[in-house]
Protein backbone atom coordinates (compact mmCIF):
# COMPACT_ATOMS: atom_id res chain seq x y z
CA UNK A 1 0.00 0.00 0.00
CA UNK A 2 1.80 3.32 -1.00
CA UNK A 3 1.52 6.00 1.80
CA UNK A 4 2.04 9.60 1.63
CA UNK A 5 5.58 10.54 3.69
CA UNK A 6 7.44 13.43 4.96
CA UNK A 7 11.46 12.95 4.95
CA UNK A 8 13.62 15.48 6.86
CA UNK A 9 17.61 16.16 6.82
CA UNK A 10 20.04 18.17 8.18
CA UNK A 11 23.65 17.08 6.67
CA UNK A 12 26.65 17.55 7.41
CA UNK A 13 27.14 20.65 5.91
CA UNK A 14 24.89 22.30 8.51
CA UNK A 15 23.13 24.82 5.89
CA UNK A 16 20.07 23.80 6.77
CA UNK A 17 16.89 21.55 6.40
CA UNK A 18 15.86 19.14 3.42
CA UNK A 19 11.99 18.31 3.73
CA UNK A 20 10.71 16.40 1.00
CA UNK A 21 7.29 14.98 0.42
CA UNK A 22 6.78 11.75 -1.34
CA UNK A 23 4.61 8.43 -2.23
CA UNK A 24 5.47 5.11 -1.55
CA UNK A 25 5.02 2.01 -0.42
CA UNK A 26 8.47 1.64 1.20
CA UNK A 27 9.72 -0.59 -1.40
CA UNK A 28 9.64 -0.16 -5.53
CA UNK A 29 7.04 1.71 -6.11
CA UNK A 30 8.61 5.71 -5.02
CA UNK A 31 7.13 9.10 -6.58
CA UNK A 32 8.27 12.46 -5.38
CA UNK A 33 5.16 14.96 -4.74
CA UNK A 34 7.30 18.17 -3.18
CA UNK A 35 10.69 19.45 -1.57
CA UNK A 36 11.58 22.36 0.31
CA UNK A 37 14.82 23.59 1.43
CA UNK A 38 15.03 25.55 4.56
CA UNK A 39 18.28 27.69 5.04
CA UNK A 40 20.40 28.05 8.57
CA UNK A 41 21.00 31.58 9.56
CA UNK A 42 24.32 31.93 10.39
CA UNK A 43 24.03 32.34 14.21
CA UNK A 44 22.41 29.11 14.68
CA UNK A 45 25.23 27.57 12.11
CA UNK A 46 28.28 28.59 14.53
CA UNK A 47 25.93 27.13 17.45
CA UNK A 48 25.38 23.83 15.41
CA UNK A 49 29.41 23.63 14.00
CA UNK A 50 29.85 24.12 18.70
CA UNK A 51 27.86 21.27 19.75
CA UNK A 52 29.29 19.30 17.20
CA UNK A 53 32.58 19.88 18.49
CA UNK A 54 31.62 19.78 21.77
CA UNK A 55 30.12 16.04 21.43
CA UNK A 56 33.22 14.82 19.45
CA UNK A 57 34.93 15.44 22.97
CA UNK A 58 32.61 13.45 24.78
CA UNK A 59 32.78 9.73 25.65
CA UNK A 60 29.39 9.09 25.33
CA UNK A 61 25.72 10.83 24.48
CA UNK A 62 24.60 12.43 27.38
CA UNK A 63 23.14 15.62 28.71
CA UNK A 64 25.19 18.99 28.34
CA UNK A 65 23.52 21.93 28.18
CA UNK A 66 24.78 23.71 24.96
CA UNK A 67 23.88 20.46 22.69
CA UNK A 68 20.59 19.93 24.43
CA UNK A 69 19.71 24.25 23.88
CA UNK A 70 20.91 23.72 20.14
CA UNK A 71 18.96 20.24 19.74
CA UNK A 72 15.20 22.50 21.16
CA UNK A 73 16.72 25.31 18.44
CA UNK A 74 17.25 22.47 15.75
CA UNK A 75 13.08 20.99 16.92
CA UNK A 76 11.60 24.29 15.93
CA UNK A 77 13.32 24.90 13.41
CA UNK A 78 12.24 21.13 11.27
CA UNK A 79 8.46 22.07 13.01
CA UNK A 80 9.03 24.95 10.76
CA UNK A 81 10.26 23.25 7.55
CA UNK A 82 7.50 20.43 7.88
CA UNK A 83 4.64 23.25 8.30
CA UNK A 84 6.14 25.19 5.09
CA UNK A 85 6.40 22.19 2.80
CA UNK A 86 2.62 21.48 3.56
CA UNK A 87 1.82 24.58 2.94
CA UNK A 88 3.80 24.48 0.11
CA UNK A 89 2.53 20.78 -1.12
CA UNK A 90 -1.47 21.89 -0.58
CA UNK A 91 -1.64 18.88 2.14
CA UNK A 92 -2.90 18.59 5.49
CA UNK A 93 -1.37 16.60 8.27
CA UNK A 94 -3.75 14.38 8.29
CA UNK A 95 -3.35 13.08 4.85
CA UNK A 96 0.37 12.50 5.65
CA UNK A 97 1.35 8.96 7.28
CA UNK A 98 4.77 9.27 8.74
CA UNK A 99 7.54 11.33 9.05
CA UNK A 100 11.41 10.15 8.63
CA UNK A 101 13.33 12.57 10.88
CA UNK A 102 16.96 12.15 10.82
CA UNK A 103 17.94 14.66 13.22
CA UNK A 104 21.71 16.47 13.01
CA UNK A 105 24.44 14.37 13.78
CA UNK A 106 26.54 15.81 16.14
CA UNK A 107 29.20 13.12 16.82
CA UNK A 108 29.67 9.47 14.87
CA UNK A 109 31.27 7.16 16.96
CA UNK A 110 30.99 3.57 15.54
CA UNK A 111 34.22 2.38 16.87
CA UNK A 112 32.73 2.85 20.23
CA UNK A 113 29.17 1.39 19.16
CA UNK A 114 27.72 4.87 19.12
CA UNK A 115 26.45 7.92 17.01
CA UNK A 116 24.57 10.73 18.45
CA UNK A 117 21.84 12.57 16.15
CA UNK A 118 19.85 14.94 17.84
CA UNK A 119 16.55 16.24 17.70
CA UNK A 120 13.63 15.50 19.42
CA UNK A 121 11.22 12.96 18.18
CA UNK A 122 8.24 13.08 20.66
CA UNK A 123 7.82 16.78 20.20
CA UNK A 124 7.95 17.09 16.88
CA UNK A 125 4.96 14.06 16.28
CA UNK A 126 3.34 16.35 19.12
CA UNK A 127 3.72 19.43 16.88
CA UNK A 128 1.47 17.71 14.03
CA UNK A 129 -0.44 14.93 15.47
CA UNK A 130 2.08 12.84 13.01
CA UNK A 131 3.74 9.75 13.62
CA UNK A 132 7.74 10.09 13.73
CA UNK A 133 10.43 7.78 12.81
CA UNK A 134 13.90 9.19 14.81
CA UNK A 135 17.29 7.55 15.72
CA UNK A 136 17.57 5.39 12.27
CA UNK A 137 21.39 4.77 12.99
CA UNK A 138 22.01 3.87 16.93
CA UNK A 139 20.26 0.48 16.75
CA UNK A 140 22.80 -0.63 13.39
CA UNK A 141 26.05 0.45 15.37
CA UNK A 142 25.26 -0.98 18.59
CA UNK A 143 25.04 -4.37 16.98
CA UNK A 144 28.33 -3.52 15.25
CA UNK A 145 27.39 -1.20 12.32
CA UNK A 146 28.46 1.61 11.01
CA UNK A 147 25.44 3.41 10.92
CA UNK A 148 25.70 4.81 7.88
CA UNK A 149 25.34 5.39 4.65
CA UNK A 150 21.42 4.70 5.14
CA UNK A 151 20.66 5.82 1.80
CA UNK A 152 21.36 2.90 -0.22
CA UNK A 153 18.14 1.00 0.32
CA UNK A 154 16.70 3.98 -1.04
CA UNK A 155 19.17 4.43 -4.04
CA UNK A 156 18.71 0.77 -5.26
CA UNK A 157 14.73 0.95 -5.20
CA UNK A 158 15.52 4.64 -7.98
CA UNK A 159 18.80 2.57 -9.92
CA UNK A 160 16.72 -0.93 -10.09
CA UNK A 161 16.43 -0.05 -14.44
CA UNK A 162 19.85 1.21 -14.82
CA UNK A 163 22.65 -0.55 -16.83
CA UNK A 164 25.17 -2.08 -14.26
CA UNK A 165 27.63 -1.88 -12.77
CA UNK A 166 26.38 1.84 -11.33
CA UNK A 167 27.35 3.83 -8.75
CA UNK A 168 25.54 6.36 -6.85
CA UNK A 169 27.11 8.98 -5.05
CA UNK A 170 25.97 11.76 -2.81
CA UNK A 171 28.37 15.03 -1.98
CA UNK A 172 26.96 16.64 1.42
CA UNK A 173 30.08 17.75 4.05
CA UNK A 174 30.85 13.85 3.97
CA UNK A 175 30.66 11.90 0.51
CA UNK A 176 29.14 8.14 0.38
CA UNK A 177 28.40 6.05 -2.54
CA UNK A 178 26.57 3.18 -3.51
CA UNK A 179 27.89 0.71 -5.58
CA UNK A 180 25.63 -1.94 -7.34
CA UNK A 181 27.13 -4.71 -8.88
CA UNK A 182 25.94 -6.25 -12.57
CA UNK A 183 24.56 -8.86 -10.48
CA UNK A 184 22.50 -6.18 -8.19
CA UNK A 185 24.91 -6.67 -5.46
CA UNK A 186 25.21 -3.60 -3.12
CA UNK A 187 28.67 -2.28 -1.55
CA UNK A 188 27.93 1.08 0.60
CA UNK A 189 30.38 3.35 2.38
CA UNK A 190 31.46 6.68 3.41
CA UNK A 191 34.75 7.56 1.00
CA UNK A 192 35.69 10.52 2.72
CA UNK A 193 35.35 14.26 2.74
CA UNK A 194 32.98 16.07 0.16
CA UNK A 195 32.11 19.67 0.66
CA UNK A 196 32.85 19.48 4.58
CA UNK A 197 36.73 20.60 4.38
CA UNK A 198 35.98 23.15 1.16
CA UNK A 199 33.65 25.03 3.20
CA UNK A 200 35.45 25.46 6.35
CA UNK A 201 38.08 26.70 4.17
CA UNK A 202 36.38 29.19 2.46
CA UNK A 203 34.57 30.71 5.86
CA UNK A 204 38.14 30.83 7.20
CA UNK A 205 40.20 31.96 4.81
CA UNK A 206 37.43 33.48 2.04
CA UNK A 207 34.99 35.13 4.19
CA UNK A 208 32.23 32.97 2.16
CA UNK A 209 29.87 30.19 3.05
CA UNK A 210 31.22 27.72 0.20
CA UNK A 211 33.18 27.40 -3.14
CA UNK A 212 30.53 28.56 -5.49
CA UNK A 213 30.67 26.65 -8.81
CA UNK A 214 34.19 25.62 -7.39
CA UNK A 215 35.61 28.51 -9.14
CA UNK A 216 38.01 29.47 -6.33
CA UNK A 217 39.34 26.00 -6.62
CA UNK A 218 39.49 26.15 -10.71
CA UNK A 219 41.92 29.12 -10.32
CA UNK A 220 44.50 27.64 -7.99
CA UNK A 221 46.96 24.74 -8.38
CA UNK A 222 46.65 21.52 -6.30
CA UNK A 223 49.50 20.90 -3.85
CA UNK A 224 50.44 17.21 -4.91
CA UNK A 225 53.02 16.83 -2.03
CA UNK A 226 50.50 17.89 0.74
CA UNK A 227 47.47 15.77 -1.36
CA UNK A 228 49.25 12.54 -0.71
CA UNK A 229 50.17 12.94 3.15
CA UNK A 230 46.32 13.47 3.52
CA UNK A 231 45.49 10.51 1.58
CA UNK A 232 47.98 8.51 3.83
CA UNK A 233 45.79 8.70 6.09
CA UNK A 234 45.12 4.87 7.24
CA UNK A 235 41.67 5.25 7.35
CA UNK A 236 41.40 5.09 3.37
CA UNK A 237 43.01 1.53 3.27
CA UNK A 238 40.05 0.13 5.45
CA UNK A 239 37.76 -2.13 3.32
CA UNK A 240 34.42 -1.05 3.35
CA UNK A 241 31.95 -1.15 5.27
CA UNK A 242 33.29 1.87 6.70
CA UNK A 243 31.84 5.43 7.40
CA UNK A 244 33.62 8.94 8.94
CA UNK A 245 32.63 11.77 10.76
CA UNK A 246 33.18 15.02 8.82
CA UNK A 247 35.32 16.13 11.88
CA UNK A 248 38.24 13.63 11.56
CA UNK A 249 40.18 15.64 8.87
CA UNK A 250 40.76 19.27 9.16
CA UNK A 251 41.88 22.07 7.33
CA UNK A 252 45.54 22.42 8.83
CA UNK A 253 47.14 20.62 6.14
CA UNK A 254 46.94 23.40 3.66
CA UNK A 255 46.82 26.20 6.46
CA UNK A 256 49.45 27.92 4.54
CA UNK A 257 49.05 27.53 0.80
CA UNK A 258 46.90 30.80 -0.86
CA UNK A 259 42.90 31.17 -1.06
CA UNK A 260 42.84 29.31 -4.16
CA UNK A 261 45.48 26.92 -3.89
CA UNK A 262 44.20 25.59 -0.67
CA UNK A 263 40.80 25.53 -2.23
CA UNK A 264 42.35 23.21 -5.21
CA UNK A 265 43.75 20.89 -3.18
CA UNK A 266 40.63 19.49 -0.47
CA UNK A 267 38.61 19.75 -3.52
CA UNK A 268 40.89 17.21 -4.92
CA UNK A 269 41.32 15.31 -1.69
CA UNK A 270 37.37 14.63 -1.63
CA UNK A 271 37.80 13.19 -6.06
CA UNK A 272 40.65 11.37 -4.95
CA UNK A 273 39.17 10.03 -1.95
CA UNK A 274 36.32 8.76 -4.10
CA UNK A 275 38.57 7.27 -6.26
CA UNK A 276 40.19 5.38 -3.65
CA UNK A 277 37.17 4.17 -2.56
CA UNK A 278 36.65 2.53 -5.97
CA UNK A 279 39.60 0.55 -5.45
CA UNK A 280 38.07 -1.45 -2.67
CA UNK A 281 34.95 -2.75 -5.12
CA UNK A 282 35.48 -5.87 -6.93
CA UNK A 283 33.36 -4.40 -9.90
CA UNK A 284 34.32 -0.75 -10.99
CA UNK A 285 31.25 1.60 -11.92
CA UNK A 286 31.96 2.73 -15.44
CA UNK A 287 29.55 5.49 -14.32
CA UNK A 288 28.72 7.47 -11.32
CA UNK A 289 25.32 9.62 -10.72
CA UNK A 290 26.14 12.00 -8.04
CA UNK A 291 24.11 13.75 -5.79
CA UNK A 292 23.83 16.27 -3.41
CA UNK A 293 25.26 19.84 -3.56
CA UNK A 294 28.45 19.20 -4.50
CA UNK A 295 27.48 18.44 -7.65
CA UNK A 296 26.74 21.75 -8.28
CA UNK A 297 30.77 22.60 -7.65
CA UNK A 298 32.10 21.58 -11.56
CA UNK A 299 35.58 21.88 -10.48
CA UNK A 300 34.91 18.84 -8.28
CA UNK A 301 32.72 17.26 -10.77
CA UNK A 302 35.79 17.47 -13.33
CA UNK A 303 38.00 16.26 -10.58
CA UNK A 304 35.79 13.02 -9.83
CA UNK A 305 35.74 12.15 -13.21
CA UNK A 306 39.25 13.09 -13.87
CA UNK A 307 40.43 10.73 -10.91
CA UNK A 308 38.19 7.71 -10.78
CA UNK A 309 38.03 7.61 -14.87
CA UNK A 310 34.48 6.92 -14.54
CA UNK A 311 31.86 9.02 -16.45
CA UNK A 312 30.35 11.40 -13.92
CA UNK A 313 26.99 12.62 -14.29
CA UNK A 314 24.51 14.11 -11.90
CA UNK A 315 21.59 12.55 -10.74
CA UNK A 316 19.24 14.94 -12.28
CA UNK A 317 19.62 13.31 -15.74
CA UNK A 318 18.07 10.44 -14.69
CA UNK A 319 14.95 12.93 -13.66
CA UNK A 320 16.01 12.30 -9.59
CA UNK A 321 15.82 15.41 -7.91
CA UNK A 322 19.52 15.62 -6.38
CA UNK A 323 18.76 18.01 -3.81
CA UNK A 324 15.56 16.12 -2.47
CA UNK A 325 17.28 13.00 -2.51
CA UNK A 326 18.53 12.45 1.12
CA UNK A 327 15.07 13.66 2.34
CA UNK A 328 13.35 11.77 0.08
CA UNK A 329 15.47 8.31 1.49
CA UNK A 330 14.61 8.99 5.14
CA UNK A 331 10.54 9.50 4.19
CA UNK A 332 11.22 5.90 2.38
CA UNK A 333 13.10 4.38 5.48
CA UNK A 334 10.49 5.58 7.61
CA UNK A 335 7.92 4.07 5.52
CA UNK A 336 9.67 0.85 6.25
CA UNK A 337 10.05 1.00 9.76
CA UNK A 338 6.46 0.78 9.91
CA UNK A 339 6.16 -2.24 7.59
CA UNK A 340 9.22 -3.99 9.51
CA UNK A 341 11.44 -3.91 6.55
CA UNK A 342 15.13 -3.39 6.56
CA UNK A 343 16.96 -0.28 5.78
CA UNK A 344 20.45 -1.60 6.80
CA UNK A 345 22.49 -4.73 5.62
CA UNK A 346 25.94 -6.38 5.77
CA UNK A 347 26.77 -4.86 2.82
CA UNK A 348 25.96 -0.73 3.50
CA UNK A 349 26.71 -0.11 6.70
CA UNK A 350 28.61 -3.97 7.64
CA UNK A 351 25.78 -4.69 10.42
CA UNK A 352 25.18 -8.18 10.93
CA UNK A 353 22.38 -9.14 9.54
CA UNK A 354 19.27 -6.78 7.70
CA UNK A 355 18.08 -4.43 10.34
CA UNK A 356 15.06 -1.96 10.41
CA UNK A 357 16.44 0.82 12.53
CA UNK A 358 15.01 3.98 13.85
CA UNK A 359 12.41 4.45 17.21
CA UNK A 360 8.68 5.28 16.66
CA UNK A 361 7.04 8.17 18.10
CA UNK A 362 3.36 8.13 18.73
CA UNK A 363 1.42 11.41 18.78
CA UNK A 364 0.51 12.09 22.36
């Protein structure tokens, strides 16, 4: 039975909200009805970018008092993004059957069986009178999971017609692709940094949000020296399953090279990341769909293609809306939480077994 379902995100490149709107019955039959993207103001952005720092310190999720103000702040603010996309769609809540709330991750921990998203659940089915589907990745990585990437349930059910092998790739702050096999096989993982690194750089040293069409990046000249100490890093020889939390690299390692030439080489280290992370599947994509908005940064679109000699396309050819996409997934995991179907599996996020993750909220 297809259902109608609200999906929200907030990435890791903390600008702001994803809602998207869809129909589906939580398995191959998935129609997109609306999307609306709800910007950050750049207050709450620096208070967001704190308590994510702030939990990477901790031990464990608990209560401290800046990540609990910011997680009420982050609530209203997806209360808001949920009431303008009906508004914007011409539905009602009560025509709308779930809603897949991914929260903001503040800290990803799966080598000590935890990640932390936050955002509260109960009040925001309270807020609408609208079941809510929270917490989608604790229950993989406490049985040994990495908790992510989540999307590739979703990204099979869109690719099932495509020629294979196929890849999928999204570009938020982090990058993760999905890999299906010419015998539908699935290989999911987290290659490394996408937009995350680019950004900081460009608030620090460029007094802008992000590398707009990558252009700062096309004018500068990639540091090869200082490109292959980051990719030394040992975390890029793991196998997959793996995933990474966009604070494990910074932007020290080019703290001295220009505006541009800094900007050349992270965008670089996020293609050649990817391209490492091809060398880990037993059946190379000839082409990749990519996602998210780094896709919209051609420098790094050239890159990709330039370093994983795959043809590189975005997702929007294929009539996928690339910015609704992520959204769009946690609507369809939610969808399957209530029918008791997977959204995790040995091969995305290395759990061990198929596991239908996230914690139900019932309207009060």
């Amino acid at each position: 039975m297809e259902m109608l379902a609200i999906g929200l995100m907030s990435g890791t490149s903390r600008d702001g909200i994803d809602a998207a709107l869809i129909e589906t019955d939580g398995e191959g039959s998935n129609k997109g009805v609306a999307f609306h993207a709800m910007p950050y103001h750049d207050g709450f952005r620096l208070r967001l970018a704190e308590a994510c720092q702030r939990a990477m310190t901790m031990e464990k999720p608990g209560f401290e008092p800046l990540i609990h103000a910011v997680e009420e702040e982050l609530t209203e603010f997806h209360v808001e993004a949920v009431s303008d996309l009906l508004a914007r769609s011409g539905h009602v809540t009560q025509d709308i059957a779930v809603i897949g709330f991914h929260g903001h991750t503040v800290a990803h921990r799966p080598e000590w069986r935890w990640t932390w998203q936050i955002g509260d659940g109960a009040a925001l089915a309270g807020a609408f009178g609208i079941p809510v589907v929270a917490d989608l990745r604790s229950a993989d990585v406490a049985a040994g999971g990495q908790g992510a990437p989540l999307l590739p349930v979703y990204h099979r059910a869109l690719a099932h017609d495509l020629p294979k092998p196929v890849a999928v790739l999204n570009l938020g702050g982090v990058a993760n692709i999905t890999a299906i096999a010419s015998d539908g096989e699935i290989v999911a993982f987290d290659t490394g940094m996408a937009s995350g690194l680019i950004d900081n750089w460009m608030q620090a040293r460029g007094d802008r949000g992000f590398d707009e069409n990558g252009e700062t990046a096309a004018g500068g000249r990639v540091d090869e020296e200082r490109l292959a100490d980051m990719l030394s890093d040992p975390w890029f020889a793991v196998p997959p399953p793996k995933s990474i939390d966009r604070e494990a690299f910074a932007i020290e390692a080019v703290r001295d090279l220009s505006l541009a030439d800094g900007a050349a080489t992270l965008t670089a280290f996020s293609a050649a990341a990817v391209a490492r992370g091809l060398d880990h599947l037993a059946e190379r994509p000839k082409r990749i769909y990519v996602a998210g908005g780094g896709r919209r940064n051609a420098t790094l679109m050239r890159m990709l293609g330039s370093y994983s000699g795959a043809e590189v396309r975005p997702v929007d050819e294929l009539g996928w809306d690339g910015d609704a996409l992520e959204a769009q997934g946690f609507a369809y995991m939610a969808v399957r939480h209530m029918k008791g179907l997977p959204i995790s599996f040995p091969g995305t996020t290395g759990a061990p077994r198929p596991m239908t993750g996230g914690v139900f909220f019932e309207p009060a």
